[in-house]
PDB file of N, CA and C in Angstrom:
ATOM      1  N   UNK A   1     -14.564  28.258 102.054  1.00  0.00           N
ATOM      2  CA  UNK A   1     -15.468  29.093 101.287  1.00  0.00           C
ATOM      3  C   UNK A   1     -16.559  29.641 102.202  1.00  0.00           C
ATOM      4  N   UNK A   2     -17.431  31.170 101.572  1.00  0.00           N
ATOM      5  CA  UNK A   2     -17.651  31.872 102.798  1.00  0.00           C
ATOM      6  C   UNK A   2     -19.481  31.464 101.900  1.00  0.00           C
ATOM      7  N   UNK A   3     -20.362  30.644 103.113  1.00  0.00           N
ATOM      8  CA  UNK A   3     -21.951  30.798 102.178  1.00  0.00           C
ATOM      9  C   UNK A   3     -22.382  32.192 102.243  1.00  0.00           C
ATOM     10  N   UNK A   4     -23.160  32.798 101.321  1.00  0.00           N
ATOM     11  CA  UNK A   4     -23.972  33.966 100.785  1.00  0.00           C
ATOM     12  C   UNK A   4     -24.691  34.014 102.134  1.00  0.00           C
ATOM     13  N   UNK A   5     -24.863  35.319 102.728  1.00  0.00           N
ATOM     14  CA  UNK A   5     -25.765  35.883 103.769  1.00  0.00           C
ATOM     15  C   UNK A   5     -26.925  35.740 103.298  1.00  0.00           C
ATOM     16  N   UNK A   6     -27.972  34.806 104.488  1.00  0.00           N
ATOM     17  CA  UNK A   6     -29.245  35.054 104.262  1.00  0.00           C
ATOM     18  C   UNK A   6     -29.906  36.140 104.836  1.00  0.00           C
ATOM     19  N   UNK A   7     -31.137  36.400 104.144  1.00  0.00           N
ATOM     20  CA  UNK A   7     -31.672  37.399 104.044  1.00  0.00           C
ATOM     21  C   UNK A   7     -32.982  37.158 105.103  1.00  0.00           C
ATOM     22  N   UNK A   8     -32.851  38.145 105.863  1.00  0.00           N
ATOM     23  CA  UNK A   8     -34.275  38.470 106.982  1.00  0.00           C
ATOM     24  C   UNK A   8     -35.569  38.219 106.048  1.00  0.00           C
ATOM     25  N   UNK A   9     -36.283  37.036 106.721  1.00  0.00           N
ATOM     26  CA  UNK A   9     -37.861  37.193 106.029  1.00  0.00           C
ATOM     27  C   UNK A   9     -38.603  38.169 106.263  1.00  0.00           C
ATOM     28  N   UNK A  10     -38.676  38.600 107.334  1.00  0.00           N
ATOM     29  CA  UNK A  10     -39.090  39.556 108.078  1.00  0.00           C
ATOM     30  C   UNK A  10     -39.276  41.502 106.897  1.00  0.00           C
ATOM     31  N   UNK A  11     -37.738  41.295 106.909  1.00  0.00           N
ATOM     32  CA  UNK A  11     -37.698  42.089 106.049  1.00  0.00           C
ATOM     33  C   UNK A  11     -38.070  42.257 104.384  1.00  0.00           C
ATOM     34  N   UNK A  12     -37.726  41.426 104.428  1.00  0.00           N
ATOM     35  CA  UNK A  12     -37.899  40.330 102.595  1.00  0.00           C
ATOM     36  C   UNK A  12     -39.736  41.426 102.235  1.00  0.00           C
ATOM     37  N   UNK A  13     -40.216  40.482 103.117  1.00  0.00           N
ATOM     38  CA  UNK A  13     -41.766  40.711 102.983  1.00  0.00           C
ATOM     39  C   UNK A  13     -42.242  42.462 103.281  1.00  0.00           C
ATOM     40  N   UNK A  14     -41.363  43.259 104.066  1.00  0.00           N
ATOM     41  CA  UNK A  14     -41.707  44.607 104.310  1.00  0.00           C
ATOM     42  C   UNK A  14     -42.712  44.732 105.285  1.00  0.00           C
ATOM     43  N   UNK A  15     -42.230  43.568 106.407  1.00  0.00           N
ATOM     44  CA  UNK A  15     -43.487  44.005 107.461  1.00  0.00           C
ATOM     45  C   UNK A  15     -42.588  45.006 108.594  1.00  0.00           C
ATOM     46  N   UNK A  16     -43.323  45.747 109.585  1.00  0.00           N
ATOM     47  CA  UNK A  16     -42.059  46.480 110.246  1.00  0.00           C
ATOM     48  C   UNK A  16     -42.033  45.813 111.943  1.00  0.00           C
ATOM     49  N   UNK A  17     -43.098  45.372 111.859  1.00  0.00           N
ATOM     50  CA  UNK A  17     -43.291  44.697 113.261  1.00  0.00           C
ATOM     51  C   UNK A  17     -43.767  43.513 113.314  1.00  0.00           C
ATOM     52  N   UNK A  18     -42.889  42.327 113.892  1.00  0.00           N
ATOM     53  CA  UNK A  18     -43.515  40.984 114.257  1.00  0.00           C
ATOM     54  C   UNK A  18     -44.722  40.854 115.454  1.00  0.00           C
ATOM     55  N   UNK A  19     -45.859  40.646 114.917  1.00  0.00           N
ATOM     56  CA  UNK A  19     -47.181  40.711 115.691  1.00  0.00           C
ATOM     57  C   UNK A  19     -47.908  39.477 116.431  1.00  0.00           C
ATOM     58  N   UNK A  20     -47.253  39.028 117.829  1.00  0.00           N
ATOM     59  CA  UNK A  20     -47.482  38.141 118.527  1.00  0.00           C
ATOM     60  C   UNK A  20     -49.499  37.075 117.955  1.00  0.00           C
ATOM     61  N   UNK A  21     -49.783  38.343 117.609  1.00  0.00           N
ATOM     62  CA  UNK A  21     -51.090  37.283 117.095  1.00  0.00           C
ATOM     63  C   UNK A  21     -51.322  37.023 116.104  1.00  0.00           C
ATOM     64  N   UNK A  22     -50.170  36.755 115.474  1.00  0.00           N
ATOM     65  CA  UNK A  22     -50.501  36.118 113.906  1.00  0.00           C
ATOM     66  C   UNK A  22     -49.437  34.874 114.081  1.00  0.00           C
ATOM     67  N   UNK A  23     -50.209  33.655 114.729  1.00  0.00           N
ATOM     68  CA  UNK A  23     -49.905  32.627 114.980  1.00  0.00           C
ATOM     69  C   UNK A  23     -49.240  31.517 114.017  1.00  0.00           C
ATOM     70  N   UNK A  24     -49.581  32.208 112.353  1.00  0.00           N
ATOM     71  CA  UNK A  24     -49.166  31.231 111.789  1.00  0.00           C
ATOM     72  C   UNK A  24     -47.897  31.757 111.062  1.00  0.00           C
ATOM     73  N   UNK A  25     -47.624  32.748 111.214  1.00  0.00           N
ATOM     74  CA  UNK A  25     -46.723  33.207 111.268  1.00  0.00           C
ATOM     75  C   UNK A  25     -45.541  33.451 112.135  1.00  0.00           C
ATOM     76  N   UNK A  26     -46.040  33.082 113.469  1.00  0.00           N
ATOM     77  CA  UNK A  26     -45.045  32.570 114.505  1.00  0.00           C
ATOM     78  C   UNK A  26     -44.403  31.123 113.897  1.00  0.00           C
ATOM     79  N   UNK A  27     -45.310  30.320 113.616  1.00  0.00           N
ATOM     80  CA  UNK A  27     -45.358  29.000 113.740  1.00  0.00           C
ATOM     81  C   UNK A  27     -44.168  28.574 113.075  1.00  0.00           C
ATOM     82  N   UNK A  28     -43.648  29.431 111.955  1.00  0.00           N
ATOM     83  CA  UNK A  28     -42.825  29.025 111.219  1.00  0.00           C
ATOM     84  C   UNK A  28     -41.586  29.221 111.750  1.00  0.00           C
ATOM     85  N   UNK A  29     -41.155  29.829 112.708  1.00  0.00           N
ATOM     86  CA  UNK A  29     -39.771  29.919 113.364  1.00  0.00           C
ATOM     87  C   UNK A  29     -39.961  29.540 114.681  1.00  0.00           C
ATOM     88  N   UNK A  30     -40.539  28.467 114.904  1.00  0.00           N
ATOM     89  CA  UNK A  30     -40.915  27.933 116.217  1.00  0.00           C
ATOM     90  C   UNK A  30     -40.949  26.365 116.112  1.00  0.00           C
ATOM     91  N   UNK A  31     -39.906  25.069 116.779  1.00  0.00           N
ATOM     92  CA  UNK A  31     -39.920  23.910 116.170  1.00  0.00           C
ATOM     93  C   UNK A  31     -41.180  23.102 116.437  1.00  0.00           C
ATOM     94  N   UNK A  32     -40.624  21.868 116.430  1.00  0.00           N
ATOM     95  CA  UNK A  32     -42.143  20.953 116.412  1.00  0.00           C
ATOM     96  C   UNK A  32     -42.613  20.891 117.957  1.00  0.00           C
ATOM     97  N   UNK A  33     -41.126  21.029 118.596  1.00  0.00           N
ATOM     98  CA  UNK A  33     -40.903  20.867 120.135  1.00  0.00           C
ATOM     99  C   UNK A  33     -41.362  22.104 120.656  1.00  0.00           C
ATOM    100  N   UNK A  34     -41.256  23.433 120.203  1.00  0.00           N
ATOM    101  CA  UNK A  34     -41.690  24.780 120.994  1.00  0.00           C
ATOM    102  C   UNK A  34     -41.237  25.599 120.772  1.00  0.00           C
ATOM    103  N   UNK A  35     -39.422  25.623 120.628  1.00  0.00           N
ATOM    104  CA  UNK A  35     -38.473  26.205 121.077  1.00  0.00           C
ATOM    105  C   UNK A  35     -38.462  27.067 119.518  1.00  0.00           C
ATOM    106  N   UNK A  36     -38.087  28.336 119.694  1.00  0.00           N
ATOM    107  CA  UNK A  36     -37.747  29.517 118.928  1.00  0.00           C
ATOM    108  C   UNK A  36     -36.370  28.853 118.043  1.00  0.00           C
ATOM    109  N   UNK A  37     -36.481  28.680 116.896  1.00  0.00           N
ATOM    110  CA  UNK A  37     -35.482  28.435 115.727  1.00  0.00           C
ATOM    111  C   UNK A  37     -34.097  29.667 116.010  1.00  0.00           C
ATOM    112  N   UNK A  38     -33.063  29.753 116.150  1.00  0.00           N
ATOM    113  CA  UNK A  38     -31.923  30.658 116.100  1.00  0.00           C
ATOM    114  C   UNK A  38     -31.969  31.536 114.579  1.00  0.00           C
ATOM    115  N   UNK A  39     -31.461  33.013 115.286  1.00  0.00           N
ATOM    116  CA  UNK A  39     -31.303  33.342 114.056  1.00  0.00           C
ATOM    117  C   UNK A  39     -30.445  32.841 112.876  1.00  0.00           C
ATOM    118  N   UNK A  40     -29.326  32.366 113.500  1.00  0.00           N
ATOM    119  CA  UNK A  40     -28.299  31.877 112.238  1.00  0.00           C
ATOM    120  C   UNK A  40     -29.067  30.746 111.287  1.00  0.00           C
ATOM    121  N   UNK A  41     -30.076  29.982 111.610  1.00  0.00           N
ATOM    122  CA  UNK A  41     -30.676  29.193 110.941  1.00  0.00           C
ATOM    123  C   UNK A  41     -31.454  29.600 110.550  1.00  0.00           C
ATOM    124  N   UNK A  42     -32.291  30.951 110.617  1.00  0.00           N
ATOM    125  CA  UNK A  42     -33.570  31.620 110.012  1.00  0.00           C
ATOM    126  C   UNK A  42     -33.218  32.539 109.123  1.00  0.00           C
ATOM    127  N   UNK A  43     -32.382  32.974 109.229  1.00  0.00           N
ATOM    128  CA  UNK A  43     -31.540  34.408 108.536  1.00  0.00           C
ATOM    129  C   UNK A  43     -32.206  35.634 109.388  1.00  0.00           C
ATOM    130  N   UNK A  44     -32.687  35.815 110.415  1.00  0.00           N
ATOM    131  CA  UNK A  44     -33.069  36.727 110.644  1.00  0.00           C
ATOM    132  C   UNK A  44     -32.126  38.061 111.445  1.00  0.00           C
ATOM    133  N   UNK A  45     -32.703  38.909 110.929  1.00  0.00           N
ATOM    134  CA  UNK A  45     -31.353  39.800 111.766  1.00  0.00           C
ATOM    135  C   UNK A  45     -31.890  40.018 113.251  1.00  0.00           C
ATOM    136  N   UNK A  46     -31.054  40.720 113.777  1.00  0.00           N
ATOM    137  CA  UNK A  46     -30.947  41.078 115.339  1.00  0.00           C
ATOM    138  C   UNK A  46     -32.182  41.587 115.573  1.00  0.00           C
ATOM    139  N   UNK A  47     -32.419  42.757 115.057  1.00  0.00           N
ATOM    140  CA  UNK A  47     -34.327  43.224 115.459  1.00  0.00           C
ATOM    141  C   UNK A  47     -35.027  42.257 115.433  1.00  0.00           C
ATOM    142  N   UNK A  48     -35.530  42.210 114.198  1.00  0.00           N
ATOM    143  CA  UNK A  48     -36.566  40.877 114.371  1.00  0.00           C
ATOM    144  C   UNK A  48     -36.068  39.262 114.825  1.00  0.00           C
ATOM    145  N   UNK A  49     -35.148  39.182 115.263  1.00  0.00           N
ATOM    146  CA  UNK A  49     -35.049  37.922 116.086  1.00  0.00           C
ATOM    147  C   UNK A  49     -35.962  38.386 117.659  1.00  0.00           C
ATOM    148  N   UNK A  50     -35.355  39.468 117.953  1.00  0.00           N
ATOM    149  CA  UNK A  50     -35.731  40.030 119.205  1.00  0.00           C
ATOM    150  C   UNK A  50     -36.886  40.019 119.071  1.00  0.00           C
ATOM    151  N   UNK A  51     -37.680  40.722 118.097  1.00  0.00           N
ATOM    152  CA  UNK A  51     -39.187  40.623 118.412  1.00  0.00           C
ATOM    153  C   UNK A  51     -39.980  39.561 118.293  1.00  0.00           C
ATOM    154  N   UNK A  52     -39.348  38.403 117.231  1.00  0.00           N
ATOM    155  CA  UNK A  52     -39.671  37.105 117.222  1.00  0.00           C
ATOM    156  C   UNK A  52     -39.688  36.552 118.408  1.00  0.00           C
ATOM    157  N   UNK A  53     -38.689  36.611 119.314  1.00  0.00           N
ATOM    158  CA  UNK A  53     -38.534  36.110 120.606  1.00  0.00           C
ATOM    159  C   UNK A  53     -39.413  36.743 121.620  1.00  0.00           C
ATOM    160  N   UNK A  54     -39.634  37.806 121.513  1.00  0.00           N
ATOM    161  CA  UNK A  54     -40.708  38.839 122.383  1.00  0.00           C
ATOM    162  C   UNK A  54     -42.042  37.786 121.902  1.00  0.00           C
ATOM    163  N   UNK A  55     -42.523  38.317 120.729  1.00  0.00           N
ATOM    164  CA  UNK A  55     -43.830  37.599 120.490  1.00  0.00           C
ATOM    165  C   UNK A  55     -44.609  36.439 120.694  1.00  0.00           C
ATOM    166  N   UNK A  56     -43.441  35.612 120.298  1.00  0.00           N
ATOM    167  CA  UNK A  56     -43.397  33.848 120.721  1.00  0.00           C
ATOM    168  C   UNK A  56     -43.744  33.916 122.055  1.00  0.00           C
ATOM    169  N   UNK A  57     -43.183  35.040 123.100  1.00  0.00           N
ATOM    170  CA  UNK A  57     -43.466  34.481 124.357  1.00  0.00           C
ATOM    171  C   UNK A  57     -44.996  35.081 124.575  1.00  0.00           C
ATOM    172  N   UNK A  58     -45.155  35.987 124.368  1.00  0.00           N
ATOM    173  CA  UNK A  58     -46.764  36.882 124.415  1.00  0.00           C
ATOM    174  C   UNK A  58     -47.178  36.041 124.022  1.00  0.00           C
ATOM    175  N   UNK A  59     -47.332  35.101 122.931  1.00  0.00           N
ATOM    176  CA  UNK A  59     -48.251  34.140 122.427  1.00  0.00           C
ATOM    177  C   UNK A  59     -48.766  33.141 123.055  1.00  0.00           C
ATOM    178  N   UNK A  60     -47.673  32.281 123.931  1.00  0.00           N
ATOM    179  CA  UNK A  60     -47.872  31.739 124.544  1.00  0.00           C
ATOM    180  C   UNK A  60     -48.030  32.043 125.914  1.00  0.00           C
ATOM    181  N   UNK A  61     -48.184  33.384 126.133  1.00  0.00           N
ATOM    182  CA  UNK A  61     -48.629  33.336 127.472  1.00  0.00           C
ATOM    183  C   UNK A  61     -50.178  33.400 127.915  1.00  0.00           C
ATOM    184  N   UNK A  62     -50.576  34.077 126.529  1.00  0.00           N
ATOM    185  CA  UNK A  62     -51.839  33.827 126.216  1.00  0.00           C
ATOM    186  C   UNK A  62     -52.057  33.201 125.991  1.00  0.00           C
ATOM    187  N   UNK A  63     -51.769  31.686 125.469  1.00  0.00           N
ATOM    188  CA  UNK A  63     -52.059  30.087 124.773  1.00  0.00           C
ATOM    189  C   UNK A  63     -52.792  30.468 123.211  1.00  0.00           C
ATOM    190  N   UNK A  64     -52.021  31.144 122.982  1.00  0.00           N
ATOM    191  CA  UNK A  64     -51.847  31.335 120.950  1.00  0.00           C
ATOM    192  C   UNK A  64     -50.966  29.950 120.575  1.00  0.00           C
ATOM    193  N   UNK A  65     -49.991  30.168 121.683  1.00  0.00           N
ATOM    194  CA  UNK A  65     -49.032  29.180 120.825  1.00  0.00           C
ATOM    195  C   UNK A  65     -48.833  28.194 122.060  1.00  0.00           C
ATOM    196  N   UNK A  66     -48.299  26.708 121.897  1.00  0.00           N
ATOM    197  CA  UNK A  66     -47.976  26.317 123.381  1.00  0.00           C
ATOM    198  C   UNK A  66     -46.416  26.374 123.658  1.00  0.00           C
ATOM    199  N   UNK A  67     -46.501  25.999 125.187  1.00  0.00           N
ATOM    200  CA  UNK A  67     -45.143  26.228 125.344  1.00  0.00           C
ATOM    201  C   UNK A  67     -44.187  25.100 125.012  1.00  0.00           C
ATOM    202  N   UNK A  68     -44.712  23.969 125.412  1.00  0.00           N
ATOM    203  CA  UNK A  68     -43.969  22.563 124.769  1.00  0.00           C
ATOM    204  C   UNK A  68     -45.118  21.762 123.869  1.00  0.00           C
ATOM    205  N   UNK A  69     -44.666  21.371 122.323  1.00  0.00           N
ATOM    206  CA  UNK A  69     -45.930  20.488 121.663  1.00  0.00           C
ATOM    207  C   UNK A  69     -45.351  19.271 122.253  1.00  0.00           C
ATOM    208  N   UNK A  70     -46.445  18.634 121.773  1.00  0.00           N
ATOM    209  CA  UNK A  70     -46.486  16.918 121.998  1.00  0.00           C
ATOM    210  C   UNK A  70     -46.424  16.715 123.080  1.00  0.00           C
ATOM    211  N   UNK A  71     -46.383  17.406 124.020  1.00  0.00           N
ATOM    212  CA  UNK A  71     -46.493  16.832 125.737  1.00  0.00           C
ATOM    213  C   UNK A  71     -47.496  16.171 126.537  1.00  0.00           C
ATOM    214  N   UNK A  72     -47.337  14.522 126.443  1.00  0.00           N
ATOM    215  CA  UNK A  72     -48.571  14.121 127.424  1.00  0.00           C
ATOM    216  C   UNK A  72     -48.522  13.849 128.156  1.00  0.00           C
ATOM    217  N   UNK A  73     -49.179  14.002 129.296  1.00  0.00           N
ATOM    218  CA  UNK A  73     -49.603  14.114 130.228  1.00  0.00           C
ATOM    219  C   UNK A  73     -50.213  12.580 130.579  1.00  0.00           C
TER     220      UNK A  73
END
């Protein structure tokens, strides 16, 4: 049996661009560990995965977001 296509949040909501500084909105496709969630597990389509992935990194290159959580030092 074939599951129902999920649907882009991205799109859902009618935003047209994923905006590296809206952090809490990164946050949610980003795990506990750092790493960018896949689209097949987000539903997101091909654009906005891409810009998800663009942003996430702008974020953290600026330290919006980090690059690994829980890491001590």
């Amino acid at each position: 049996m074939r599951r129902s296509r999920k649907v882009c949040p991205v799109c859902e909501s009618g935003v047209r661009t994923v905006d590296y500084k809206d952090d809490r909105a990164l946050n949610r496709f980003v795990t506990e560990r750092g790493k960018i969630i896949p689209s097949r597990l987000t539903g997101m389509c091909a654009r906005h995965q891409r810009q998800l992935a663009t942003a996430v990194k702008r974020a953290r290159f600026i330290a919006l977001l980090p690059y690994i959580r829980g890491h001590a030092r």
